[in-house]
Protein backbone atom coordinates (compact mmCIF):
# COMPACT_ATOMS: atom_id res chain seq x y z
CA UNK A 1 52.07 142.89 105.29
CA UNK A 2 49.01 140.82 105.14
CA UNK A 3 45.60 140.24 106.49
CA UNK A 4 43.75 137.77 105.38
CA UNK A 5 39.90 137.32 107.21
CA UNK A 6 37.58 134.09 106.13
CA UNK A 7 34.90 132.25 107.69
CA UNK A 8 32.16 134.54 106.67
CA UNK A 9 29.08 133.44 104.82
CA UNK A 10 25.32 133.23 104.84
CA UNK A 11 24.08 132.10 108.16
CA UNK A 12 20.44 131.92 109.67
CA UNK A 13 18.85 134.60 112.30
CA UNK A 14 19.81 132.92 115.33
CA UNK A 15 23.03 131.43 113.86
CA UNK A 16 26.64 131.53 114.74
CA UNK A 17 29.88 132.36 112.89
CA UNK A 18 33.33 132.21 113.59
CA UNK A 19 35.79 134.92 111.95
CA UNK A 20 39.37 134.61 111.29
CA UNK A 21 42.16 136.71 110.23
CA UNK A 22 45.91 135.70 109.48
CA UNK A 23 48.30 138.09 109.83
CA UNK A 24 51.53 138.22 107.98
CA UNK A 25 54.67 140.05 107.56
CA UNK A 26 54.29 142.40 110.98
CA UNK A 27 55.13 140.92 114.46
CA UNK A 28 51.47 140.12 115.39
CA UNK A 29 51.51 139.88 119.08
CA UNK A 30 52.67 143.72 119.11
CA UNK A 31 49.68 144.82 117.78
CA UNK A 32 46.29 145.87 118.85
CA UNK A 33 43.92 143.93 116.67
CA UNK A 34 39.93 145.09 115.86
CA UNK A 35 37.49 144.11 114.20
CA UNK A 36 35.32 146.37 112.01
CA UNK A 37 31.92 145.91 110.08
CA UNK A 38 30.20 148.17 107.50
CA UNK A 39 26.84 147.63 106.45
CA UNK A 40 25.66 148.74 102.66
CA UNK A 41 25.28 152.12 102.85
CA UNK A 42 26.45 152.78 106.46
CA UNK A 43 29.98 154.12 107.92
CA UNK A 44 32.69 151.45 109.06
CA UNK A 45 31.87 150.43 112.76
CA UNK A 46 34.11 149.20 115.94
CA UNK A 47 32.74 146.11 116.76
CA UNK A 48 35.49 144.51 118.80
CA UNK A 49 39.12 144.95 120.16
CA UNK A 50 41.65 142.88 121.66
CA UNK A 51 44.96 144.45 123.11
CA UNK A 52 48.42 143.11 122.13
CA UNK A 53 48.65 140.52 124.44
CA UNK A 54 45.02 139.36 124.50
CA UNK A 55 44.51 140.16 127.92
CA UNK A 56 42.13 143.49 127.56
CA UNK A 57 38.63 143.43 125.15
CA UNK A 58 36.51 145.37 124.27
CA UNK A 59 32.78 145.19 122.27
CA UNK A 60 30.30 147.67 120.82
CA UNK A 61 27.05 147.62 122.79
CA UNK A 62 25.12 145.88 119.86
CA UNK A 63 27.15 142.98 119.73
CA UNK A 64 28.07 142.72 123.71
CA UNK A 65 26.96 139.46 125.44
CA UNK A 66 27.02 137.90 121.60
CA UNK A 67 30.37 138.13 119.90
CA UNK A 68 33.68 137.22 121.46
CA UNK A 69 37.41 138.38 120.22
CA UNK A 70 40.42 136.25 120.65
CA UNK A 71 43.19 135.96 119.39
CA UNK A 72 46.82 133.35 119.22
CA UNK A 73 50.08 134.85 118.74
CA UNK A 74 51.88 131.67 118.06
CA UNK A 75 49.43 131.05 114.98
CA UNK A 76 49.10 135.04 114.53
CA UNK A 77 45.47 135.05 114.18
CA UNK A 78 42.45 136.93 115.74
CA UNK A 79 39.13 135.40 115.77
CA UNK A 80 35.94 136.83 116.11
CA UNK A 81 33.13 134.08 117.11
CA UNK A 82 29.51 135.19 116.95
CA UNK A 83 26.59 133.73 118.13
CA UNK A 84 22.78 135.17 117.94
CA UNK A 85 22.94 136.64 114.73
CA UNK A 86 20.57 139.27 114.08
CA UNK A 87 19.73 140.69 110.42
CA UNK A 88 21.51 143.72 111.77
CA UNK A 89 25.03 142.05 111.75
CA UNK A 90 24.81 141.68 108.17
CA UNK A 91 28.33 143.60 106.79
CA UNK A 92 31.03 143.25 105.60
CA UNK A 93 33.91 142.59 108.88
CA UNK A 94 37.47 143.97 108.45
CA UNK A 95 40.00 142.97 110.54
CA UNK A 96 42.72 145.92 111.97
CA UNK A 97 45.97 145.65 113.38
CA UNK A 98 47.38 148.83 114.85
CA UNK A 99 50.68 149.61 116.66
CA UNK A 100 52.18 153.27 117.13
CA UNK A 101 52.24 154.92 113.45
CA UNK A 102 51.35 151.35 111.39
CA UNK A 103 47.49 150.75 110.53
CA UNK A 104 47.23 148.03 108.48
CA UNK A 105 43.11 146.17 107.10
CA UNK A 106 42.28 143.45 105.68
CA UNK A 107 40.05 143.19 102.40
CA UNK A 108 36.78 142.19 104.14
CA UNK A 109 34.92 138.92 104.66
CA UNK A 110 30.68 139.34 103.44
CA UNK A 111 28.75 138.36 106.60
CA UNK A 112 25.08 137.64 105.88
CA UNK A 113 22.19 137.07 108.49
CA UNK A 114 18.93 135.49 106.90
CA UNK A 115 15.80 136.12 107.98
């Protein structure tokens, strides 16, 4: 089982970014899929959700309006574009697949919002 998330980086305030992670080794589009951030020093935070089929989401309130999950279950990848970048999306973004007992992460992708 793999997930693999890229497309982070060091963007501007104001910027966008678009997150992806490729999932191996599981049958993707049986899976809830989330997306998670931690911030030095802070607890690991739900920022988005997207249920197996793509057809339910869900977004904390600080991102809400800004980011956008979606996902392809031919490719078996969820996405995570986000636009308006504020200083206080700077974390590191985990991806999360979860169906009945499995719980499987990814290793991270850094995230950085310049002021």
């Amino acid at each position: 089982v793999q997930l693999v998330e890229s497309g982070g980086g060091l963007v501007q305030f104001g910027g966008s970014l678009r997150l992806s992670c490729a999932a191996s080794g599981f049958t993707f589009s049986r899976y809830n899929m989330k997306w998670y951030r931690q911030a030095l020093g802070k607890e690991r935070e739900l920022v988005a959700s997207i249920s197996s089929a793509g057809g339910t989401t869900g977004y904390a309130a600080a991102v809400k309006g800004r980011f956008t999950i979606s996902r392809d279950n031919v490719k078996n990848t969820v996405y995570l574009e986000m636009n308006s970048l504020k200083s206080a999306d700077t974390a590191v973004y985990f991806c999360n697949a979860r169906f009945l007992n499995n719980d499987y992460w990814g290793q991270g992708t850094q995230v950085t919002v310049s002021s």
